[in-house]
Protein backbone atom coordinates (compact mmCIF):
# COMPACT_ATOMS: atom_id res chain seq x y z
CA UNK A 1 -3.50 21.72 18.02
CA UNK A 2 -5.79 24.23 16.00
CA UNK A 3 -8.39 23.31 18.15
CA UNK A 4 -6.53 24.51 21.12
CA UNK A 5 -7.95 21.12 23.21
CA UNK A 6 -4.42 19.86 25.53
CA UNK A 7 -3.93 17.31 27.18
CA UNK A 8 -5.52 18.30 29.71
CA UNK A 9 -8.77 19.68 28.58
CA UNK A 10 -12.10 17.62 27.94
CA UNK A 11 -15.39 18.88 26.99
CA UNK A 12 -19.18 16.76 27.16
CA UNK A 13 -21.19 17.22 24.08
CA UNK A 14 -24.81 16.32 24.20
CA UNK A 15 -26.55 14.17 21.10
CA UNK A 16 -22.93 14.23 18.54
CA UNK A 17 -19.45 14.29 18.03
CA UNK A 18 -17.69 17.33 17.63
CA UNK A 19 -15.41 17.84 14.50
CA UNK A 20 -12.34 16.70 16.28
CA UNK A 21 -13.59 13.59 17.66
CA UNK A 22 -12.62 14.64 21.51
CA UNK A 23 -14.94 14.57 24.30
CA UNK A 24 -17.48 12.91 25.73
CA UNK A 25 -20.87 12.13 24.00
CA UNK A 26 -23.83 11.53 25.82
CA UNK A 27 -27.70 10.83 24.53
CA UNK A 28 -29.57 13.22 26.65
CA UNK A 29 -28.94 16.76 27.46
CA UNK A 30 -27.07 16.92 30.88
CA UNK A 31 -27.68 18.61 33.91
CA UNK A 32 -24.72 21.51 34.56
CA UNK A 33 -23.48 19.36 37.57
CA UNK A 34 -23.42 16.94 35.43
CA UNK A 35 -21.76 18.41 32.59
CA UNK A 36 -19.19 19.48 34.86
CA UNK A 37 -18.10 16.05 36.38
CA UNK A 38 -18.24 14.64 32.62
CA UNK A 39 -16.38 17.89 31.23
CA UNK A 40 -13.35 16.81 34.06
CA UNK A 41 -14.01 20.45 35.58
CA UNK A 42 -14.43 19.68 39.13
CA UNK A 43 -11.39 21.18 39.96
CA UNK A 44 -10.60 24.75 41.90
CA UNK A 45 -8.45 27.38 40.62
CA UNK A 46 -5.49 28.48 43.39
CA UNK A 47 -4.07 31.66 43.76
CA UNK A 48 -0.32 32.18 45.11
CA UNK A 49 2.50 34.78 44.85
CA UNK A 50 5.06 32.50 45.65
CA UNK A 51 6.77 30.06 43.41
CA UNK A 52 9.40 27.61 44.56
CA UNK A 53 11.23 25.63 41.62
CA UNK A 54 8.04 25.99 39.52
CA UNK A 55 8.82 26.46 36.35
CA UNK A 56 11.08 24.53 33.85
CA UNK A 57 13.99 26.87 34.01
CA UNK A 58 13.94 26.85 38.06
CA UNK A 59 16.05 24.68 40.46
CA UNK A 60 14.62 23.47 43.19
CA UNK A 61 16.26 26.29 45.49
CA UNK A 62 14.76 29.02 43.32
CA UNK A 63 12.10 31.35 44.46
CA UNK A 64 10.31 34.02 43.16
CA UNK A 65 7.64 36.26 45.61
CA UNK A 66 5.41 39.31 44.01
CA UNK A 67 3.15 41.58 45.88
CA UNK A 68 1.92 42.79 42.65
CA UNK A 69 0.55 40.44 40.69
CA UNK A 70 0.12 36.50 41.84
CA UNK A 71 -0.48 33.03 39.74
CA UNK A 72 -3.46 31.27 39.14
CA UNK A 73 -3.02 27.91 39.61
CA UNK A 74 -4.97 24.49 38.19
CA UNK A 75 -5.60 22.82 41.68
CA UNK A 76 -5.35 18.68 39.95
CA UNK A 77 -2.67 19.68 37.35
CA UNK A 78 -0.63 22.18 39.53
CA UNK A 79 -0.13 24.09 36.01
CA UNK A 80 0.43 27.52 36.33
CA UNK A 81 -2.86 29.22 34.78
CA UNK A 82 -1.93 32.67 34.29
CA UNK A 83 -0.13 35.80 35.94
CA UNK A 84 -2.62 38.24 36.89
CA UNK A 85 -3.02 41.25 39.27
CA UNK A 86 -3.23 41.04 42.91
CA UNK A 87 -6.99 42.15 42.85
CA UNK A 88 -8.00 39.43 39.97
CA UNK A 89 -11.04 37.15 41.64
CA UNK A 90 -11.55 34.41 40.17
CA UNK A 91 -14.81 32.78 39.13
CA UNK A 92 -14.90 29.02 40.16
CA UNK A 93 -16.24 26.47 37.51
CA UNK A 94 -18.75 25.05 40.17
CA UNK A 95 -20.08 28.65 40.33
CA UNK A 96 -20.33 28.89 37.04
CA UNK A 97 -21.94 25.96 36.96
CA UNK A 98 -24.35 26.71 39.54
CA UNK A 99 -25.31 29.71 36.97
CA UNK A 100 -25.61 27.79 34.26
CA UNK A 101 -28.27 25.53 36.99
CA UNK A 102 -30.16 28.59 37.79
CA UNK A 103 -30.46 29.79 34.36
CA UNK A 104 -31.80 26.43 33.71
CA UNK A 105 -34.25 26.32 36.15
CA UNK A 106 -35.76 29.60 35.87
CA UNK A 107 -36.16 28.85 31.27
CA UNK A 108 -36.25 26.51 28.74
CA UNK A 109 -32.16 26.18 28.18
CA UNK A 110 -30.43 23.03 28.56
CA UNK A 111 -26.59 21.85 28.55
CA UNK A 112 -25.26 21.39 24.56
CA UNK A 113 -21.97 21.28 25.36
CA UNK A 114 -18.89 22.28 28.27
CA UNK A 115 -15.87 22.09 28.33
CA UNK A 116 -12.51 23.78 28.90
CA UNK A 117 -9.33 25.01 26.35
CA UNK A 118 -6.18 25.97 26.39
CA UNK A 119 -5.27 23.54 29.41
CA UNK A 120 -7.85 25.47 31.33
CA UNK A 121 -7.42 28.70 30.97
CA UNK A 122 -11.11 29.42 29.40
CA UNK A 123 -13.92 27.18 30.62
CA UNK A 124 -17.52 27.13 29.04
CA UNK A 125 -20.84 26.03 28.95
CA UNK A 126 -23.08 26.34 25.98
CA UNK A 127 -26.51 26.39 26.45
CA UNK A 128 -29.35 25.25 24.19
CA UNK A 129 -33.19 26.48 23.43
CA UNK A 130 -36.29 25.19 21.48
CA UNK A 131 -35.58 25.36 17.96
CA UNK A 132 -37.81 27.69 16.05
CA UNK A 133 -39.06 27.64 12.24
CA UNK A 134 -38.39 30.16 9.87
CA UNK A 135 -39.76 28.17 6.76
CA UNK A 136 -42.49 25.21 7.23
CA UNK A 137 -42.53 22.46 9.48
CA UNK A 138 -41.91 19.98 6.60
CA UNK A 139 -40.80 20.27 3.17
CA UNK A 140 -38.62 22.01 0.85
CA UNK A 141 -38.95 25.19 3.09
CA UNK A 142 -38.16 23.55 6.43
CA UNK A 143 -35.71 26.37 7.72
CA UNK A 144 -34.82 25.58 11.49
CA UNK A 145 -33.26 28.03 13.89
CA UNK A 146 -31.51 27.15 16.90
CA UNK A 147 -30.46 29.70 19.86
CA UNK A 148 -28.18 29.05 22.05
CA UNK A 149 -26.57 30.79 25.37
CA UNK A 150 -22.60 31.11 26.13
CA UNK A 151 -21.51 31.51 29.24
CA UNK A 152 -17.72 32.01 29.12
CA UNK A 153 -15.05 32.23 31.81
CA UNK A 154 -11.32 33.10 31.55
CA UNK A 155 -8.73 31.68 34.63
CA UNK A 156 -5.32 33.39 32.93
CA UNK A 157 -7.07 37.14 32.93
CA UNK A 158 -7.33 36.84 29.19
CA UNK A 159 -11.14 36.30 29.53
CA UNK A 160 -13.70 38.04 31.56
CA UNK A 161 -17.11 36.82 32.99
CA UNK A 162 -18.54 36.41 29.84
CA UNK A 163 -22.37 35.79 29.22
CA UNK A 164 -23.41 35.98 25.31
CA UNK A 165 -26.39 34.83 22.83
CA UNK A 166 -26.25 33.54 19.39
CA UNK A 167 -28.21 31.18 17.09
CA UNK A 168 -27.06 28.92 14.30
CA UNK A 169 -28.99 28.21 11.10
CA UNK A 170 -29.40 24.29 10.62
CA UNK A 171 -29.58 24.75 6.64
CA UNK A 172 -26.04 26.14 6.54
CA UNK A 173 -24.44 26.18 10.03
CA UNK A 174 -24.79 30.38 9.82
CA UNK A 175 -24.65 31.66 13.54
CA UNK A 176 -26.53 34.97 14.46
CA UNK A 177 -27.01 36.81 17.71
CA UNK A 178 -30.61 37.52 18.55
CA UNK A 179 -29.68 40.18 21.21
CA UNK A 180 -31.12 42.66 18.71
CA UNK A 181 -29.73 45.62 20.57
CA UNK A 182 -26.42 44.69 21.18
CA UNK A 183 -23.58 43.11 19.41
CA UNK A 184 -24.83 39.66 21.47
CA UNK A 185 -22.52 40.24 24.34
CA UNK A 186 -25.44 40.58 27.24
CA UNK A 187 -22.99 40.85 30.39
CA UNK A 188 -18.99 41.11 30.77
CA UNK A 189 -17.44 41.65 34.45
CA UNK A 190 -13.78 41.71 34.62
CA UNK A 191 -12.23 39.48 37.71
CA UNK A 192 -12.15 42.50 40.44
CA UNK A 193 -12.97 41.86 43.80
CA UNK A 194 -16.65 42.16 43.63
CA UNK A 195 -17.21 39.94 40.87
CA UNK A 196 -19.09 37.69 43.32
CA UNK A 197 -21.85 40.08 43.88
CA UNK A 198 -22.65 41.04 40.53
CA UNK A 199 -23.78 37.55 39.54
CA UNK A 200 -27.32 38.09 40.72
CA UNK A 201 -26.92 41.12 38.41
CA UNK A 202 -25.72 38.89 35.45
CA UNK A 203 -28.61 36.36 35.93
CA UNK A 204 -31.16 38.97 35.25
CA UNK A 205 -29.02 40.29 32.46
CA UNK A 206 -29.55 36.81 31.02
CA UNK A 207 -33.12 36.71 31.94
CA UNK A 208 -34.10 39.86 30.09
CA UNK A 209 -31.90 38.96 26.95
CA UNK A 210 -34.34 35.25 27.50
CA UNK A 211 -37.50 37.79 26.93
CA UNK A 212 -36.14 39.13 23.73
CA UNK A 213 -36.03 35.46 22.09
CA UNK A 214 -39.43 36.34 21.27
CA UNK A 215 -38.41 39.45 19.06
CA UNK A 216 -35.87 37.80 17.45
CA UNK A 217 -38.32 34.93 16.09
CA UNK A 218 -40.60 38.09 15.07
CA UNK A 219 -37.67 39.48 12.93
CA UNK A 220 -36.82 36.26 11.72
CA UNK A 221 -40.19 35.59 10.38
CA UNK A 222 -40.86 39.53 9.41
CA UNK A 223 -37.50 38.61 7.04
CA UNK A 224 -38.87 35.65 5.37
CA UNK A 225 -42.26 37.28 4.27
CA UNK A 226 -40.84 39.76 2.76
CA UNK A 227 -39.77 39.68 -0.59
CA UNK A 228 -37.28 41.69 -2.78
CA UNK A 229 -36.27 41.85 -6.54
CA UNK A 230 -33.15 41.17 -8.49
CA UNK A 231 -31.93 44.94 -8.36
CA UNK A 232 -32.84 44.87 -4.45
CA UNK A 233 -30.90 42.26 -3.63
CA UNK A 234 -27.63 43.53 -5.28
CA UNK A 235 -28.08 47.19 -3.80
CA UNK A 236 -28.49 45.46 0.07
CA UNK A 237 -25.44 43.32 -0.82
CA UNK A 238 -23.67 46.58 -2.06
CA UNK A 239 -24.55 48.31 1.06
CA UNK A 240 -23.83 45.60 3.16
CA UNK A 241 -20.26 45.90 1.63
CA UNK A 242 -19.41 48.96 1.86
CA UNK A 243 -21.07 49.18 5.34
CA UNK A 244 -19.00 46.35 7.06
CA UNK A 245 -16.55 45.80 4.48
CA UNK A 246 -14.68 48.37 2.50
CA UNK A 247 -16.58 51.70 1.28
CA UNK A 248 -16.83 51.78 -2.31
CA UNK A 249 -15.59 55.38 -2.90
CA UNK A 250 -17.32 57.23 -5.52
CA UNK A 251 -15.46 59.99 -7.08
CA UNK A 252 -15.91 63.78 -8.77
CA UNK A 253 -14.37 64.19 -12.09
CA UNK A 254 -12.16 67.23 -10.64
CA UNK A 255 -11.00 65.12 -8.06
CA UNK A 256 -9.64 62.45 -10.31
CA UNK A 257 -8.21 65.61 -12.14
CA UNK A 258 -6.18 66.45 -9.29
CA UNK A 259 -4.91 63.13 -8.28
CA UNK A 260 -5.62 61.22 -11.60
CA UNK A 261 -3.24 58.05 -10.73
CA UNK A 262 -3.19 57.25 -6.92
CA UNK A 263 -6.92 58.13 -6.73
CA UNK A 264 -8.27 56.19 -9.49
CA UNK A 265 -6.49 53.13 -8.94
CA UNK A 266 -8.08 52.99 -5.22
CA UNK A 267 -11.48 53.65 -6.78
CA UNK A 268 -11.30 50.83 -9.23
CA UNK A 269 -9.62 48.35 -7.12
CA UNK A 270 -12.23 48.74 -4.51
CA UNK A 271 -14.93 48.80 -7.02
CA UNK A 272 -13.18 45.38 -8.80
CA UNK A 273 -13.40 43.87 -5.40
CA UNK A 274 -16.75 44.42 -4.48
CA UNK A 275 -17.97 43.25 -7.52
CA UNK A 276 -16.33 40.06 -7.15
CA UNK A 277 -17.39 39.32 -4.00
CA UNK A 278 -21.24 40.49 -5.27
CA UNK A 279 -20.42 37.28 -7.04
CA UNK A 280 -19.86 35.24 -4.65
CA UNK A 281 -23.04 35.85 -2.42
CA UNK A 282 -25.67 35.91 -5.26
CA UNK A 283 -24.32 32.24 -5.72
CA UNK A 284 -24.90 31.94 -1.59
CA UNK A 285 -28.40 33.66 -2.48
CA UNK A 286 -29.40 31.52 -5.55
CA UNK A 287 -28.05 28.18 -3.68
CA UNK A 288 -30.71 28.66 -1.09
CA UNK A 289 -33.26 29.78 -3.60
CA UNK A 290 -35.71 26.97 -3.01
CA UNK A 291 -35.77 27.11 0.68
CA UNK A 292 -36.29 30.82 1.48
CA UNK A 293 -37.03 32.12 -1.70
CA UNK A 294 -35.99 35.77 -2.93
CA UNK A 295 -36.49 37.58 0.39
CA UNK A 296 -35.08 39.38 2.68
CA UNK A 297 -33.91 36.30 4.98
CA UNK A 298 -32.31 34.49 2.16
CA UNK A 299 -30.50 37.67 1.28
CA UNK A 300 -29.27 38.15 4.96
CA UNK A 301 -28.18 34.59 4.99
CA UNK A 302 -26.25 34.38 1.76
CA UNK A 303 -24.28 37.71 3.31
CA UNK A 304 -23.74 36.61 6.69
CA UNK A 305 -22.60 33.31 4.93
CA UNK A 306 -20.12 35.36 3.07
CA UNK A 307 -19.39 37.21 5.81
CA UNK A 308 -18.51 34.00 8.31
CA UNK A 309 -16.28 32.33 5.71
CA UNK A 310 -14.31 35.11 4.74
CA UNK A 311 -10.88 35.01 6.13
CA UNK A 312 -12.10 31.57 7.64
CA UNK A 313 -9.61 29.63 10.41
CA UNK A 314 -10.02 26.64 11.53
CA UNK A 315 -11.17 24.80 14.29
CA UNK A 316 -12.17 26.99 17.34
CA UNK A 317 -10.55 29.97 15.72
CA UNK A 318 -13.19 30.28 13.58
CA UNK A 319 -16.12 29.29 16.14
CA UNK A 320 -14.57 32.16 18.22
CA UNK A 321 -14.95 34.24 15.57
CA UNK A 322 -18.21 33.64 14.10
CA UNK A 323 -20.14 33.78 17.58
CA UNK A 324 -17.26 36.51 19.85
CA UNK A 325 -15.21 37.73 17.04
CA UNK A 326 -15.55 40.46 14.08
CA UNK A 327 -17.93 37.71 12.30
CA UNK A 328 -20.21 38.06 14.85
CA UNK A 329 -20.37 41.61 15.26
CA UNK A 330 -20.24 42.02 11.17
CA UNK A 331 -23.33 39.60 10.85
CA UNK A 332 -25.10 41.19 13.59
CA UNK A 333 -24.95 44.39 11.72
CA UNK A 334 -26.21 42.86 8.18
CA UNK A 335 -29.06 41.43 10.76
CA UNK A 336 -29.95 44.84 11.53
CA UNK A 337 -29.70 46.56 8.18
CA UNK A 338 -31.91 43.57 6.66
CA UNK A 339 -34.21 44.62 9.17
CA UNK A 340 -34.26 48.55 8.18
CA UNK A 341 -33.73 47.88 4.29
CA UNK A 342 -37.53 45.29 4.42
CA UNK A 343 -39.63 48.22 6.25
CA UNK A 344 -42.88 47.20 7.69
């Protein structure tokens, strides 16, 4: 299925449905122990090297042994997770759980949602924060942001020890990172043997990315005052583009003499394609007019719109994407070149 949910898989959502209708929905925000019984992740993840009429196209009689590399096993399902090295540790879901708890504890987060995908292989839990207002409390303005914390784990080696933040605009479902010097990602340990003793190091990771929230409201709000013209708007767009996009190559006159086919038709087709999608985000940034105005947030938010639906997928392809993937990254640098383009 697109939204890679087997079987297999469940996930606890807190307050809705997700889009796919699976899961289970409760009314309050659960603790992480909680979320992980309800999630169906109470299970352990087994390591081996030997395999004894495993796999579909084994007999009962056939073995295979490795000193290399060695299987990671679902402990209820007896599904073969992944094949890995010999030094790959792997990260329990009660302990990640039990960071998720501390994490908890020690701020204001709470469960959102948990869950596993891909029969196991990644497990998560996404953690929530106060919502914050960009625009006024009530009225045509109202402009709610929501961060969030992702803590990620990967059983098949595909994943490390993942530990991001990101935000989502209510009005139009945009997601942002407010890590505002990174890409988001605040910690990633690969499954070596001394995974285990750099948690304590990736729970203050998470802690000082928890004191930045505070900045990232700042910026927010530094956005929104500030206001732009007409001709502003298109040149951050345009620079925007040809930042995270496609440069918009500007030619010399002898250069087109020297190559005047190949060289021009690049130029113009690049040129042709930024201004169509210039179309496209003034009608992101006129659709939002009477909510944030012409400023520098509503400019921001009509690109990283743009930005998130191009090339969209569906399902948890494109949540990947827009909160791990190139979206992400892309958006966070629009974020930052907002930022530099409204001054002080």
């Amino acid at each position: 299925m697109a939204h890679e949910i087997t079987s297999n898989d469940h996930l606890v959502l807190a307050g809705k449905a997700a889009w796919h209708g699976f899961g289970t929905v409760v009314e309050d925000a659960p603790t992480t122990y909680e979320a992980l019984k309800l999630a169906r992740m109470e299970w352990n993840v087994l390591e081996t090297n030997y395999l004894k009429g495993y796999a579909p196209t084994m007999t009962a009689d056939n073995e295979y042994r490795t000193d290399k590399w060695k299987f990671t096993v679902r402990e209820d399902t007896q599904e073969i997770l992944g094949c890995v090295t010999s030094g790959f540790q792997p990260v329990q879901n009660s302990e990640l759980a039990n960071f998720c708890s501390e994490l908890s504890m020690d701020s204001v987060v709470r469960v959102e949602s948990a869950g596993s995908l891909f029969g196991g292989r990644r497990v998560w839990f996404l953690l929530k924060a106060d919502t914050f207002n960009v625009g006024q409390t009530n009225g045509p303005t109202h402009d709610p942001i929501t961060p969030y914390i992702l803590v990620a784990n990967g059983h098949d080696g595909s994943l490390s020890f993942t530990g991001m933040t990101t935000s989502v605009r209510v009005v139009c479902n945009n997601t942002l990172s407010w890590a505002l010097r990174g890409k988001g990602k605040v910690f990633s340990y690969k499954h070596t043997a001394n995974i285990m003793s750099r948690i304590d190091e990736a729970r203050k990771s998470m802690h000082n990315a928890l004191k930045g929230l505070d900045n990232f409201k700042d910026a927010c709000h530094h956005l929104r005052r500030r206001t732009m013209t007409r001709a502003e708007v298109q040149a951050f767009f345009l620079d925007v583009y040809s930042h995270v996009v496609d440069p918009i190559v500007k030619t010399t006159r002898e250069e087109r003499m020297n190559n005047p086919f190949s060289r021009k038709e690049e130029t113009d087709r690049r040129y042709v394609n930024a201004m169509e999608n210039l179309e496209n985000i003034c009608r992101n940034f006129d659709d939002e007019y009477q909510v944030a105005g012409d400023t520098y947030w509503n400019a921001f938010n009509a690109t990283s719109r743009w930005l998130q639906d191009r090339n969209r997928k569906v399902g948890d392809h494109h949540t990947y994407n827009v909160v791990m993937g190139t979206a992400a990254e892309n958006t966070s640098k629009a974020f930052k070149m907002a930022l530099a383009a409204a001054g002080t």
